[in-house]
C-alpha atoms as a PDB file:
ATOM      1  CA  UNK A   1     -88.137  -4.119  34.009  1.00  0.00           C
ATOM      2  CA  UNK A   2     -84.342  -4.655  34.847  1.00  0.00           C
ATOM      3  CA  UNK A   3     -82.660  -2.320  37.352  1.00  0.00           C
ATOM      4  CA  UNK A   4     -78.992  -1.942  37.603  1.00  0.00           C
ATOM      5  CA  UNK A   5     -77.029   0.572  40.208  1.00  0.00           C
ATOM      6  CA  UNK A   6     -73.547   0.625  39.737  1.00  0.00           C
ATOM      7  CA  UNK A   7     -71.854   0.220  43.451  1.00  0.00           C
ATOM      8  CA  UNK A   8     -67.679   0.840  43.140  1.00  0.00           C
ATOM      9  CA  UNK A   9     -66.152  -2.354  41.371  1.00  0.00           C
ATOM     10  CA  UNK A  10     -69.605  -4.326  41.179  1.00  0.00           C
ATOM     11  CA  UNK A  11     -73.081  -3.815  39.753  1.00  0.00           C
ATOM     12  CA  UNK A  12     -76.401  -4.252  41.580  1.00  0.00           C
ATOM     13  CA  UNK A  13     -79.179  -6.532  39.444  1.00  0.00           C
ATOM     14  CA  UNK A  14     -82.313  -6.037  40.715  1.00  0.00           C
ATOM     15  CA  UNK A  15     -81.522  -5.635  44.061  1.00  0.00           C
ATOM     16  CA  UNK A  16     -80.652  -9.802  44.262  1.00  0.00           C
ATOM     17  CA  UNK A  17     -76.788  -9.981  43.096  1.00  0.00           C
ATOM     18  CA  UNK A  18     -73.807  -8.256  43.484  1.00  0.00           C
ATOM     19  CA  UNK A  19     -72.009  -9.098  39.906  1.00  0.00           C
ATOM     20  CA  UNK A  20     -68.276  -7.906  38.964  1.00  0.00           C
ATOM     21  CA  UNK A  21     -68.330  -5.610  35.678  1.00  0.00           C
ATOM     22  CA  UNK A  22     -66.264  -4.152  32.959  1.00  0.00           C
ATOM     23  CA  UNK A  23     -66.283  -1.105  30.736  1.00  0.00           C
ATOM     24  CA  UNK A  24     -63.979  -1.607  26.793  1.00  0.00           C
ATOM     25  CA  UNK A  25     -64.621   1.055  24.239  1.00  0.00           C
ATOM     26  CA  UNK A  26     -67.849   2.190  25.858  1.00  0.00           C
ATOM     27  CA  UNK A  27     -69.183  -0.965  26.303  1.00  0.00           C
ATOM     28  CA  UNK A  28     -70.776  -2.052  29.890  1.00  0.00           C
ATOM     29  CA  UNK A  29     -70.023  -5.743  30.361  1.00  0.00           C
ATOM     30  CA  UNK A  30     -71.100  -7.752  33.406  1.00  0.00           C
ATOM     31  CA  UNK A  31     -69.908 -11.431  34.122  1.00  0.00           C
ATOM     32  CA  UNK A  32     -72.963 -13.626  35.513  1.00  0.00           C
ATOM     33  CA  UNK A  33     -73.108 -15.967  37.848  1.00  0.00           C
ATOM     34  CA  UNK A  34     -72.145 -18.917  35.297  1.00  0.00           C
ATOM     35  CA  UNK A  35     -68.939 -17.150  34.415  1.00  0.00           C
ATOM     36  CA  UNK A  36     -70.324 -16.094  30.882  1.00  0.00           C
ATOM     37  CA  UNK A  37     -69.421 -11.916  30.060  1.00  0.00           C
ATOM     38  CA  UNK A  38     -73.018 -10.066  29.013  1.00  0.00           C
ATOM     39  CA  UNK A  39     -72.981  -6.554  27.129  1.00  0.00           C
ATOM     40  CA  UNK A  40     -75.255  -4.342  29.024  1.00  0.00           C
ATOM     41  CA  UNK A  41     -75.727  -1.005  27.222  1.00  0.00           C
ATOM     42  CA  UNK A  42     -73.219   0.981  25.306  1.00  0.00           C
ATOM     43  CA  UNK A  43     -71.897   4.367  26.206  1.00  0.00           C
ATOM     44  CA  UNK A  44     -72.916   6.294  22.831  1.00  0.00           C
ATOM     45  CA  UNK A  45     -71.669   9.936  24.234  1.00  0.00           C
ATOM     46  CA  UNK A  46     -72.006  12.411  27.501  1.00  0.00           C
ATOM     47  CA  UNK A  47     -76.021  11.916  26.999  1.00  0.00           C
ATOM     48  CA  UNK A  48     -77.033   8.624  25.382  1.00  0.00           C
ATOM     49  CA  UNK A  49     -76.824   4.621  26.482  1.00  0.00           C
ATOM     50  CA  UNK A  50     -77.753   1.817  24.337  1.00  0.00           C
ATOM     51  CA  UNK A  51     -79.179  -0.953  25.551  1.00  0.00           C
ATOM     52  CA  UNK A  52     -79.624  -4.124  23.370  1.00  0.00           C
ATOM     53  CA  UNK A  53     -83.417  -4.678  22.871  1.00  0.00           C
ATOM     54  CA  UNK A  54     -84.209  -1.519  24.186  1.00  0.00           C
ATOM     55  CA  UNK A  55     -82.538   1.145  22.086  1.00  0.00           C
ATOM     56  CA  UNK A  56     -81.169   4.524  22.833  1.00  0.00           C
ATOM     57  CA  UNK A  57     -82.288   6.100  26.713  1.00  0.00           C
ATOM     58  CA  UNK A  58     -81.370   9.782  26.467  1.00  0.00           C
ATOM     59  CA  UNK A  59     -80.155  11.878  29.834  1.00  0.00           C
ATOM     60  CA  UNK A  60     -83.046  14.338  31.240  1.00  0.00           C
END
């Protein structure tokens, strides 16, 4: 399983890269190491993230 902790301007993968990200219309992007732009997860409201593959994590 894939951890990500958002730090400021960059986003923590795993605990093994520091990796520059974006958010557009609710969408989490992160740019990898090759330069190519990812969608993370989705920002469906105040409670709920999609993540492709995954589906819908709700907020406790």
């Amino acid at each position: 399983m894939a951890s990500l902790t958002f730090k400021g301007d960059t986003v923590d993968y795993m605990g093994m890269f520091d990796l520059d990200y974006t958010v557009e219309d609710g969408k989490v992007k992160i740019e990898g190491m090759n330069g190519e732009t990812a969608l993370v997860l989705k920002i469906k409201d105040d409670n709920t993230l999609v993540m492709p593959m995954v589906g819908e994590l709700k907020k406790r």
